[in-house]
N, C-alpha and C. Protein backbone atom coordinates (compact mmCIF):
# COMPACT_ATOMS: atom_id res chain seq x y z
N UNK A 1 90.76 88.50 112.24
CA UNK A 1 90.31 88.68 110.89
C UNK A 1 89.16 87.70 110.64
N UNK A 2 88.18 88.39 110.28
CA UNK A 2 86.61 87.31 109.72
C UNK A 2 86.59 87.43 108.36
N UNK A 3 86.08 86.81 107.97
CA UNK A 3 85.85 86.73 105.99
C UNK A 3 84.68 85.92 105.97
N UNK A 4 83.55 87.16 105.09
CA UNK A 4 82.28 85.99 104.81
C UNK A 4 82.99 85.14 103.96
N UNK A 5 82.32 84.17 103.27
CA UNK A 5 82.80 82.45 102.80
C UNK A 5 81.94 83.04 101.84
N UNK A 6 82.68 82.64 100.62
CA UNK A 6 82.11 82.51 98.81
C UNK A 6 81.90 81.23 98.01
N UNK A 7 81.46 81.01 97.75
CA UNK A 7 80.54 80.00 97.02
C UNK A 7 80.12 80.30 95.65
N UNK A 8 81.16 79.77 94.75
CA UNK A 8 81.24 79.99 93.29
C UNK A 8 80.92 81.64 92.61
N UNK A 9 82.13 82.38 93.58
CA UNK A 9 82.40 83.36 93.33
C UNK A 9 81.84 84.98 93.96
N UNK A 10 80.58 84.32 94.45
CA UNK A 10 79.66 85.22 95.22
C UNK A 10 79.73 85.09 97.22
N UNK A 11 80.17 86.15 97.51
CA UNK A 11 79.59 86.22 99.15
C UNK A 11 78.49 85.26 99.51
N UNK A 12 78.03 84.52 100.42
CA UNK A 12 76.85 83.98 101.01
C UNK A 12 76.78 84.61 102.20
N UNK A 13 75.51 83.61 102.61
CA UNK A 13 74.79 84.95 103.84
C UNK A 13 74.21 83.67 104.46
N UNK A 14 73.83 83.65 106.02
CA UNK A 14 73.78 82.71 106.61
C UNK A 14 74.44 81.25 107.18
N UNK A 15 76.00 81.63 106.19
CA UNK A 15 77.28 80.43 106.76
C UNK A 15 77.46 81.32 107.60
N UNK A 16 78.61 80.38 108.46
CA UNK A 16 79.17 81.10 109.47
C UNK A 16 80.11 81.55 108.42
N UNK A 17 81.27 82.48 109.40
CA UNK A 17 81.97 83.54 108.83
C UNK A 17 83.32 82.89 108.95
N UNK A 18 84.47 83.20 107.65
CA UNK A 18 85.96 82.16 108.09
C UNK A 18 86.77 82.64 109.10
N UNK A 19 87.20 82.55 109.49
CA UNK A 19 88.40 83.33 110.81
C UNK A 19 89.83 82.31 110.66
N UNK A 20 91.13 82.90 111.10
CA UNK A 20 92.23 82.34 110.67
C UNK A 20 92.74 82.51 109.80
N UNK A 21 93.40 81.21 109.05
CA UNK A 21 94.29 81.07 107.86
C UNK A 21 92.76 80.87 106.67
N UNK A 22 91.66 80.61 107.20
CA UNK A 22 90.82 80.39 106.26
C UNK A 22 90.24 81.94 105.71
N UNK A 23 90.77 82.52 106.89
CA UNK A 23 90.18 84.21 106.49
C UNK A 23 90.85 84.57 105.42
N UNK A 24 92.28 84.42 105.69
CA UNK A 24 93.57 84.65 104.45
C UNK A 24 93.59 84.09 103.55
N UNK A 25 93.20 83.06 103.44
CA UNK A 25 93.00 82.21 101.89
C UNK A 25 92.08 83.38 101.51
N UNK A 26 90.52 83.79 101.94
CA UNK A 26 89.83 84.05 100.85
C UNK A 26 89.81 85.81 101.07
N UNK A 27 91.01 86.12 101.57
CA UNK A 27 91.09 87.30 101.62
C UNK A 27 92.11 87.45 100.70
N UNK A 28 93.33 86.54 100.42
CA UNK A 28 94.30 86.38 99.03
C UNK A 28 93.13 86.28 97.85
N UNK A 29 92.54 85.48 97.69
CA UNK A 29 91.59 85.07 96.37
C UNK A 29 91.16 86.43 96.03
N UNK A 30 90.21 87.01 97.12
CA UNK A 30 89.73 88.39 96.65
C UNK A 30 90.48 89.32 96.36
N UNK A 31 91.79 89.31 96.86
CA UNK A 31 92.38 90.59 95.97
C UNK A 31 93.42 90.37 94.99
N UNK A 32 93.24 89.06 95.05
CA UNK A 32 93.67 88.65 92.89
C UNK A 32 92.54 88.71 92.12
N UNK A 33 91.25 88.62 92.54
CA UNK A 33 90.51 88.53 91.96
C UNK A 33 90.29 90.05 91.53
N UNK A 34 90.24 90.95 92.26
CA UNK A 34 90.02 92.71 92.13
C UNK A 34 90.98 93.42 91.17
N UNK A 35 90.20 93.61 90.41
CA UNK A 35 91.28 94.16 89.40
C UNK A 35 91.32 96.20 89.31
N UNK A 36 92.43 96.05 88.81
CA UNK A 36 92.98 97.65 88.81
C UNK A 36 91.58 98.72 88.08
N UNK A 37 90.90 99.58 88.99
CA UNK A 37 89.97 100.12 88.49
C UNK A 37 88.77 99.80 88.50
N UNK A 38 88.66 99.01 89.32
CA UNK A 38 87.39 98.47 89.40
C UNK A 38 86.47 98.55 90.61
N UNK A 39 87.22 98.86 91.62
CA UNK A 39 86.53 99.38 92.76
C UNK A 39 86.39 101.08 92.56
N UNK A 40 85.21 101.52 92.65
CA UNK A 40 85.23 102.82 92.62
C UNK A 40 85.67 103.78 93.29
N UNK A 41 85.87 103.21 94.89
CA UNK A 41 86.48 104.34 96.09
C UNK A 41 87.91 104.01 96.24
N UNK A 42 88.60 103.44 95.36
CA UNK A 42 89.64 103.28 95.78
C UNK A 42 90.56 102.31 93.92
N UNK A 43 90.69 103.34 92.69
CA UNK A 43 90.57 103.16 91.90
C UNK A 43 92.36 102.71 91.48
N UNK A 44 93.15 102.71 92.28
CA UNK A 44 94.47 102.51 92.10
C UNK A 44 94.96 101.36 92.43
N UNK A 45 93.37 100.55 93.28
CA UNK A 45 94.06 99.07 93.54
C UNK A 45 93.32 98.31 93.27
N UNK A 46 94.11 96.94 93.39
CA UNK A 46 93.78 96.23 92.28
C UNK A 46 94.58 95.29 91.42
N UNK A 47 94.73 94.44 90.89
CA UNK A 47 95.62 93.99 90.40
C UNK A 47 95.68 94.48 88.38
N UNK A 48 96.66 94.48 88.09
CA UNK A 48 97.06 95.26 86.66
C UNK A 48 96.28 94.29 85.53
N UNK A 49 95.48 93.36 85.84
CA UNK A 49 95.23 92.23 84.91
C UNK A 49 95.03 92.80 83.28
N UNK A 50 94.16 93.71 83.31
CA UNK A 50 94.23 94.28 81.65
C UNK A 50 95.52 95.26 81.34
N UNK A 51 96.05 95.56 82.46
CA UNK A 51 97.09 96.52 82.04
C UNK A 51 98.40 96.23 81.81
N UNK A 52 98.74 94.64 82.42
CA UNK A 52 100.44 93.99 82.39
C UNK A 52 99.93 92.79 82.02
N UNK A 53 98.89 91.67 82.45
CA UNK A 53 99.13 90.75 82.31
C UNK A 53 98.37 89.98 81.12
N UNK A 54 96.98 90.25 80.77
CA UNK A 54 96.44 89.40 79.77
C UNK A 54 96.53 90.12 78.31
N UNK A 55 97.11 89.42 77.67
CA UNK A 55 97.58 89.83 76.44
C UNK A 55 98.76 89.86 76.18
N UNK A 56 99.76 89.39 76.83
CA UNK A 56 100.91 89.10 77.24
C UNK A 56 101.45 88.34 76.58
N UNK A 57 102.41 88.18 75.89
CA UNK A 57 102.80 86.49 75.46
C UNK A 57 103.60 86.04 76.27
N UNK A 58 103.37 84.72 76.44
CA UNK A 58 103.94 83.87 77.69
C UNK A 58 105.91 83.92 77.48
N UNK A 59 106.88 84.74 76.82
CA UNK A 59 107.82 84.69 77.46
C UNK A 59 108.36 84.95 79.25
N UNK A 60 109.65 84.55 79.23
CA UNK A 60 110.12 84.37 80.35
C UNK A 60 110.00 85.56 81.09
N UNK A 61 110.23 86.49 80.21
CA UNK A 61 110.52 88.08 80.94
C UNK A 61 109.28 88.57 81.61
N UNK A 62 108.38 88.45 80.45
CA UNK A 62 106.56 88.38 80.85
C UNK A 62 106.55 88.00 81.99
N UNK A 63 107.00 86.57 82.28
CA UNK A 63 106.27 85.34 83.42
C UNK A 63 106.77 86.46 84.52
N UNK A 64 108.25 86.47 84.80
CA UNK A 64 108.75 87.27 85.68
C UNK A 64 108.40 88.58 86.46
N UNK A 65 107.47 89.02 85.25
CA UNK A 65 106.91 90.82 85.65
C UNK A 65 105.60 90.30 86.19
N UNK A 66 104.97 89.52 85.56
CA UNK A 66 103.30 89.01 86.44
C UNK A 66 103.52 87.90 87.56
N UNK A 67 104.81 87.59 87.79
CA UNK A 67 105.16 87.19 89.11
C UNK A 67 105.56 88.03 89.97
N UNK A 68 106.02 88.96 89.71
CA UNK A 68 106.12 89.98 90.79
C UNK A 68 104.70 90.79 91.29
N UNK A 69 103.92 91.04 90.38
CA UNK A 69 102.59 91.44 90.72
C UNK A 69 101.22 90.96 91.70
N UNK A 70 102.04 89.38 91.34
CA UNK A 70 100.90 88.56 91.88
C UNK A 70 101.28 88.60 93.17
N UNK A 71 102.66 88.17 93.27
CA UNK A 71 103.35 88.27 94.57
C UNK A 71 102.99 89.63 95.26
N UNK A 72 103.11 90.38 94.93
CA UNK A 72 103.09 91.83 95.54
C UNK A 72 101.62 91.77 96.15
N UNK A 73 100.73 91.33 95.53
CA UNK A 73 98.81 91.20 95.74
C UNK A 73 99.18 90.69 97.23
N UNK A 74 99.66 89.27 97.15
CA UNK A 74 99.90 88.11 98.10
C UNK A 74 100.35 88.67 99.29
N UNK A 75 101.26 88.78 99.11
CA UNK A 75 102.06 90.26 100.39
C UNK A 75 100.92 91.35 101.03
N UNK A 76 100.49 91.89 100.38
CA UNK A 76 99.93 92.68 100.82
C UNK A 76 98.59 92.43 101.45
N UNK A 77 98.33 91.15 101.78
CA UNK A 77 97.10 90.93 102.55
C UNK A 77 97.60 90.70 103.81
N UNK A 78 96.40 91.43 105.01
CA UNK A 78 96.73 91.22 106.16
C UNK A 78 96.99 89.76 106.80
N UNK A 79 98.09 89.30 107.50
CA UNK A 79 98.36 88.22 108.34
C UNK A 79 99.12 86.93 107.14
N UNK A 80 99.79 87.81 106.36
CA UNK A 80 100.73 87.05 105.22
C UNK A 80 102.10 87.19 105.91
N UNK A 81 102.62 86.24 106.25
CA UNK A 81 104.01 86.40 106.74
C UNK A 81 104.80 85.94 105.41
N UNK A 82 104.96 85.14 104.54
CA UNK A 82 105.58 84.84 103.30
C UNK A 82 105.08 83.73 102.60
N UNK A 83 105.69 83.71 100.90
CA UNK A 83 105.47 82.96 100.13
C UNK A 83 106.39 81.89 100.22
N UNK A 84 106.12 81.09 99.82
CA UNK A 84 106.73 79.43 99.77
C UNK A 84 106.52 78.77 98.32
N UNK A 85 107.75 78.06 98.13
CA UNK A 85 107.11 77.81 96.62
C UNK A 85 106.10 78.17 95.61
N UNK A 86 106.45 79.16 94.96
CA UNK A 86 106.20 79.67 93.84
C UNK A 86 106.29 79.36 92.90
N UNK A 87 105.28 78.64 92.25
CA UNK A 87 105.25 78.45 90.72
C UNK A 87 104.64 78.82 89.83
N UNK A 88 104.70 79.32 88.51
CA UNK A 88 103.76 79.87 87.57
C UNK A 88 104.26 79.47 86.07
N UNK A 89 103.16 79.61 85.15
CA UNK A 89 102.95 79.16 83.72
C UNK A 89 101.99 80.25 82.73
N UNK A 90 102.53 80.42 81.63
CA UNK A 90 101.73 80.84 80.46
C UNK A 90 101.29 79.20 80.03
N UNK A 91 99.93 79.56 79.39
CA UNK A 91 99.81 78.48 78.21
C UNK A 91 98.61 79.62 77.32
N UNK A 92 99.28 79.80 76.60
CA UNK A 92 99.20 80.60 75.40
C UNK A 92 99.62 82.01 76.21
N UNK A 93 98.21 82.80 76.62
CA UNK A 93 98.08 83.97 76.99
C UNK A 93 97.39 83.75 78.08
N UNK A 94 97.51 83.00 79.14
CA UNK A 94 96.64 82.45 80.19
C UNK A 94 97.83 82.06 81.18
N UNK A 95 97.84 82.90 82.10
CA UNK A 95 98.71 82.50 83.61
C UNK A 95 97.95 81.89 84.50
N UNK A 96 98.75 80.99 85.07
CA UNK A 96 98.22 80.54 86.04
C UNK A 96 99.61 80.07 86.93
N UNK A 97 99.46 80.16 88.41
CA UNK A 97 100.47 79.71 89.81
C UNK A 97 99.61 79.12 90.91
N UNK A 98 100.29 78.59 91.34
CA UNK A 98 100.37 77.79 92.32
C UNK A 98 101.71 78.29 93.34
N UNK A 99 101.26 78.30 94.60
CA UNK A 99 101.96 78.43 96.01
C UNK A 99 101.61 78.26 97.44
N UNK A 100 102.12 78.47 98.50
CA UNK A 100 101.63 78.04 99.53
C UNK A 100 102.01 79.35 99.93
N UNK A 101 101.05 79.57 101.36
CA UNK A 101 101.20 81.46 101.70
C UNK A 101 101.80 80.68 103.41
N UNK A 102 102.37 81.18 103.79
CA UNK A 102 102.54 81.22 105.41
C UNK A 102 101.54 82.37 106.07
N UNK A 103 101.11 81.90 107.44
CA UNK A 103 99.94 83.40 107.81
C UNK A 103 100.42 83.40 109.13
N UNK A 104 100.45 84.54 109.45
CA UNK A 104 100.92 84.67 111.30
C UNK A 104 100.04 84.24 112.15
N UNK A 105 99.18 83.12 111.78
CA UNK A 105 98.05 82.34 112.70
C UNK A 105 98.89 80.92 112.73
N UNK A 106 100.27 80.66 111.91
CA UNK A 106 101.16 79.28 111.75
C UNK A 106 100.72 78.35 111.32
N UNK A 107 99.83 79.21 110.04
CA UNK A 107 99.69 77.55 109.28
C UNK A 107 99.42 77.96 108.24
N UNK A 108 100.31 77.35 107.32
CA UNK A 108 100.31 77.33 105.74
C UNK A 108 99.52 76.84 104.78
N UNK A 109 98.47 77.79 103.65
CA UNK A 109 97.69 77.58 102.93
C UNK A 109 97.78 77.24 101.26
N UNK A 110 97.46 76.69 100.61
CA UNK A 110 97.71 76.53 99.54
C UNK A 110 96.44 77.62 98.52
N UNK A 111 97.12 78.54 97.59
CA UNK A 111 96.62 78.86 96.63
C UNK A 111 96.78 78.53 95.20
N UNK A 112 96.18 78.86 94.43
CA UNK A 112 95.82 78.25 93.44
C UNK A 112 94.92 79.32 92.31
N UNK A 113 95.75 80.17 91.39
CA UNK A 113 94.66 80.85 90.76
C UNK A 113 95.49 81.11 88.81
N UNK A 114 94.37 81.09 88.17
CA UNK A 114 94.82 81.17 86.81
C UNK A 114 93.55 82.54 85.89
N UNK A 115 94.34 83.67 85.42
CA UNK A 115 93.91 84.59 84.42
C UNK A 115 93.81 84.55 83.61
């Protein structure tokens, strides 16, 4: 697995390219970052962000349903063997988690993302 390298949010051109657990970090980032409907060839994926999670009020039940979502994102990137400590927060209408991903390259990454 290769992954061009992003730099305040945008692809660059002329780094080298990530390979590894560094591929999976920014191959997790990008598809939390992709939201439901927004890619045109492929309009069903994506993460639900306007559709489950922002606008939400931060109860427990809430936290629980946009933890399963995020998780589900997480999972579903290639060379994710599992999640490890999982944590997440409302503060107001704003989620944000923290966790560490395991990758079948054996070495564990830390993410870090807030909506």
């Amino acid at each position: 697995m290769i992954y061009r390298p992003m730099v305040g949010g945008d692809y660059t051109m002329g780094l080298p390219f990530l390979s590894g657990a560094d591929a999976v970090k920014q191959a997790i980032n990008t598809r939390l970052k992709l939201l439901m409907n927004e890619w045109w060839e492929q309009m069903d994926d994506g993460l639900p962000l306007f559709q489950h999670i922002l606008g939400v009020k931060g109860h427990p039940d809430s936290l629980r349903a946009v933890d399963l979502l995020v998780q589900e994102r997480i999972m579903g990137t290639p060379h994710v063997s599992r999640i490890v400590d999982f944590q997440s927060s409302y503060d107001g209408r704003a989620y944000s988690c923290q966790c560490s991903v395991e990758t079948t390259f054996g070495e564990t990454i830390p993410i870090t993302t807030t909506f």
